[in-house]
Every structure is written in structure tokens, then in C-alpha cells.
C-alpha atoms as a PDB file:
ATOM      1  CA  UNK A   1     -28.477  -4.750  -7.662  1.00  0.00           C
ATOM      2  CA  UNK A   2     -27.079  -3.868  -4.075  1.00  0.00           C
ATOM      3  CA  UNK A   3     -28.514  -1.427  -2.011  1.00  0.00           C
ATOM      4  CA  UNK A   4     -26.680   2.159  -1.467  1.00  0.00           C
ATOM      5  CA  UNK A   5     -25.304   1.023   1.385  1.00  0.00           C
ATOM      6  CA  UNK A   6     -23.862  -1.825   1.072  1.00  0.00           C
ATOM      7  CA  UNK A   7     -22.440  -0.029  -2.082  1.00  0.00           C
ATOM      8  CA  UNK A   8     -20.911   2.000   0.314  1.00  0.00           C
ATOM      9  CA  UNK A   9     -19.924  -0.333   2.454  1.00  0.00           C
ATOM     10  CA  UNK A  10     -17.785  -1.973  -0.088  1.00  0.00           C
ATOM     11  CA  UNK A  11     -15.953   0.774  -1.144  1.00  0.00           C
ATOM     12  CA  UNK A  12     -15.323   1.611   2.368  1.00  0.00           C
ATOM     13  CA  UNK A  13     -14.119  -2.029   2.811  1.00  0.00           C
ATOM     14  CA  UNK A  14     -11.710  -1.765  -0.435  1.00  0.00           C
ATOM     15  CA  UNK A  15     -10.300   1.536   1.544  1.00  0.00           C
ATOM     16  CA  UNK A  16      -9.756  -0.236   5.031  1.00  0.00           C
ATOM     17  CA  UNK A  17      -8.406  -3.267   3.542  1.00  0.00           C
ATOM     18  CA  UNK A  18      -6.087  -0.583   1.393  1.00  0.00           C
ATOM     19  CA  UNK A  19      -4.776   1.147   4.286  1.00  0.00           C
ATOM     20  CA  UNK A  20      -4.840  -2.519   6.201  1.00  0.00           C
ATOM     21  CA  UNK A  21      -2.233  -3.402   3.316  1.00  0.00           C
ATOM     22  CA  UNK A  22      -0.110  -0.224   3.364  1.00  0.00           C
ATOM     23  CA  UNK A  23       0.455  -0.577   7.259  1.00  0.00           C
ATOM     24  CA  UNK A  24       1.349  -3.841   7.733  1.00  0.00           C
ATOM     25  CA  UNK A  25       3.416  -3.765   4.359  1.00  0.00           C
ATOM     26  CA  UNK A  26       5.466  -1.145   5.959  1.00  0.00           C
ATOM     27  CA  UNK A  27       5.943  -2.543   9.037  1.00  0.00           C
ATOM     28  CA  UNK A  28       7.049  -6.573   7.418  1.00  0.00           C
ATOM     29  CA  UNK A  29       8.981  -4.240   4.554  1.00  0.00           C
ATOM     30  CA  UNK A  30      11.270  -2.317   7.627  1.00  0.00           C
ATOM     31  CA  UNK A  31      11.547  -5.306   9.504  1.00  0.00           C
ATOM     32  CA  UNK A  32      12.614  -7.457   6.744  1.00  0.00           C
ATOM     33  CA  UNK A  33      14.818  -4.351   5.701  1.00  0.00           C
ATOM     34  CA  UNK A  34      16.387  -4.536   9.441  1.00  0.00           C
ATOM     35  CA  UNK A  35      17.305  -8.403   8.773  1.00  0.00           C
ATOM     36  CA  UNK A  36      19.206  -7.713   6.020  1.00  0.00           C
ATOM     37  CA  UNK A  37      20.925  -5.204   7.476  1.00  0.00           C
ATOM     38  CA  UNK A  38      21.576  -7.372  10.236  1.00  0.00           C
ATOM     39  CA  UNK A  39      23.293 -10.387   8.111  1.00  0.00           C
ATOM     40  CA  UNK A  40      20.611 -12.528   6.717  1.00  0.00           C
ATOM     41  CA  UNK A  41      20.153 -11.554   3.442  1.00  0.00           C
ATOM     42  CA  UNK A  42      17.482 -13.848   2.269  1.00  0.00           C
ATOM     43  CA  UNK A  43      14.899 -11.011   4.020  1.00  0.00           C
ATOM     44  CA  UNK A  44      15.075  -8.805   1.004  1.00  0.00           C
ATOM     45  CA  UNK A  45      12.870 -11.224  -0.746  1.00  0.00           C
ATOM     46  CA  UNK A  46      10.241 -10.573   1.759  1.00  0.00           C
ATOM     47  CA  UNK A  47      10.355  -6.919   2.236  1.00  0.00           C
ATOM     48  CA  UNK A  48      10.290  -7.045  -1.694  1.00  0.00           C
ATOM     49  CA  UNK A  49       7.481  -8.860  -1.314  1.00  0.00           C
ATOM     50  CA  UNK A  50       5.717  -6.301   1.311  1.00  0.00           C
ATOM     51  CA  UNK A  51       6.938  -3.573  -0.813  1.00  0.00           C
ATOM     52  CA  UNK A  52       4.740  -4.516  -3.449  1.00  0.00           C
ATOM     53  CA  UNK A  53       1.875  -5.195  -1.153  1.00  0.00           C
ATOM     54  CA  UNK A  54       2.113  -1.449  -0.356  1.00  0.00           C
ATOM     55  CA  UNK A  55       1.929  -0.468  -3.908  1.00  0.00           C
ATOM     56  CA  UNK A  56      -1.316  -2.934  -4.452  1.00  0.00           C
ATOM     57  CA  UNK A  57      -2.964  -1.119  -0.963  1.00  0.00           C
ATOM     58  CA  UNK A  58      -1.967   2.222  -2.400  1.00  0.00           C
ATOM     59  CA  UNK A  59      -3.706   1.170  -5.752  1.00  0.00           C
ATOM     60  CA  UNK A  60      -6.598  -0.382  -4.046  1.00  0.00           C
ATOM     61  CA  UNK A  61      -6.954   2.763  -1.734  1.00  0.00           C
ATOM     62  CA  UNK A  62      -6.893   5.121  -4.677  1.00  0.00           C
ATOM     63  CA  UNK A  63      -9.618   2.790  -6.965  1.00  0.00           C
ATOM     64  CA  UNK A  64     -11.580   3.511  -3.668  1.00  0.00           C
ATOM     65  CA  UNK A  65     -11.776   6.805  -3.818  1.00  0.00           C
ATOM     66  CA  UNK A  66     -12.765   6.945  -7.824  1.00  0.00           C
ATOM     67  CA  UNK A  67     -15.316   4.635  -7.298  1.00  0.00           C
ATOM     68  CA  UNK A  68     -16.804   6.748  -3.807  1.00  0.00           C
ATOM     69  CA  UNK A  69     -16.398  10.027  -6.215  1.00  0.00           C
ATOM     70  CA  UNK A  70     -18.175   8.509  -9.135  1.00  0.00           C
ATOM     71  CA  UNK A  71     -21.029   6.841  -6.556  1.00  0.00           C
ATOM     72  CA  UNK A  72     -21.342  10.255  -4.899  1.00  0.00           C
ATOM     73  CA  UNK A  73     -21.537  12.232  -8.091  1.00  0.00           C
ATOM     74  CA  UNK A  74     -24.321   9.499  -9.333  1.00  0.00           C
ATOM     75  CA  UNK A  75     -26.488   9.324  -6.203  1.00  0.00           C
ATOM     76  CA  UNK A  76     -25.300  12.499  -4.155  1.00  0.00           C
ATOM     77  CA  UNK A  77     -22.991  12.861  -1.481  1.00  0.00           C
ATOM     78  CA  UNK A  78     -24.980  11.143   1.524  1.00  0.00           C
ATOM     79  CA  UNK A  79     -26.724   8.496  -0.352  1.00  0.00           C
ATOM     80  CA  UNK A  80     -25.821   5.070   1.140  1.00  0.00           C
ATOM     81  CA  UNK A  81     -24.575   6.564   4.733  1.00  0.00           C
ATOM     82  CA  UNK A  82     -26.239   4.842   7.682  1.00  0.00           C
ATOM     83  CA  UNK A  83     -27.429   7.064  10.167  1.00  0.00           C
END
């Protein structure tokens, strides 16, 4: 069994990798978006692509917060926060 923290830490990690996901995703999705506008078609593949790794960081960042809620609500709010 893990410690409280590094419970914590792993959620937290899910969360940063989530929002990692989302902003980079949104960044390749508008510049792939600006290709294709710009004549090369075959870029809609890839921001299709990045638009679905926003909707995976989105899920991931939402699991996140169930599983912090459900940890908290188990072992109290500040359990697992390094001081």
C-alpha cells in the first residue's frame, strides 16, 4: 500500500499531465487547424488527432478530481500534503 502522499502525489500527477494534455492539444489542434486553412489539407488528421488528446486530458483531469474527492473524504482533507 502507498503512503498518503505519494497517493497524493499521483493524483496530482494524473491532473498536471491532464492539463499538460489539454494545452499542448490546443496549441498542435490550432496550428494544425491554421495549415489547413492555409492549403495543406492533410493537417486535419493531426489536429483531429490533438483534438482527441484534449478530450483524453479533460477526462484524465476530471478522474483526478473524483479520485482527490473520494481520498479526501476517506482520509480528510490534508492527509497526504507535504508540509
Amino acid at each position: 500500500m502507498d503512503s498518503l502522499i505519494q497517493q497524493r502525489l499521483a493524483f496530482e500527477r494524473d491532473r498536471t499531465f491532464g492539463w499538460l494534455a489539454v494545452v499542448f492539444g490546443a496549441l498542435f489542434f490550432a496550428w494544425g487547424a491554421w495549415m489547413a486553412w492555409s492549403g495543406t489539407p492533410t493537417y486535419l488528421f493531426g489536429a483531429a488527432a490533438c483534438a482527441v488528446g484534449i478530450v483524453l486530458g479533460v477526462q484524465r483531469i476530471r478522474r483526478s478530481g473524483r479520485t482527490r474527492e473520494v481520498f479526501e473524504r476517506e482520509h480528510g482533507k490534508h492527509a497526504g500534503v507535504r508540509s
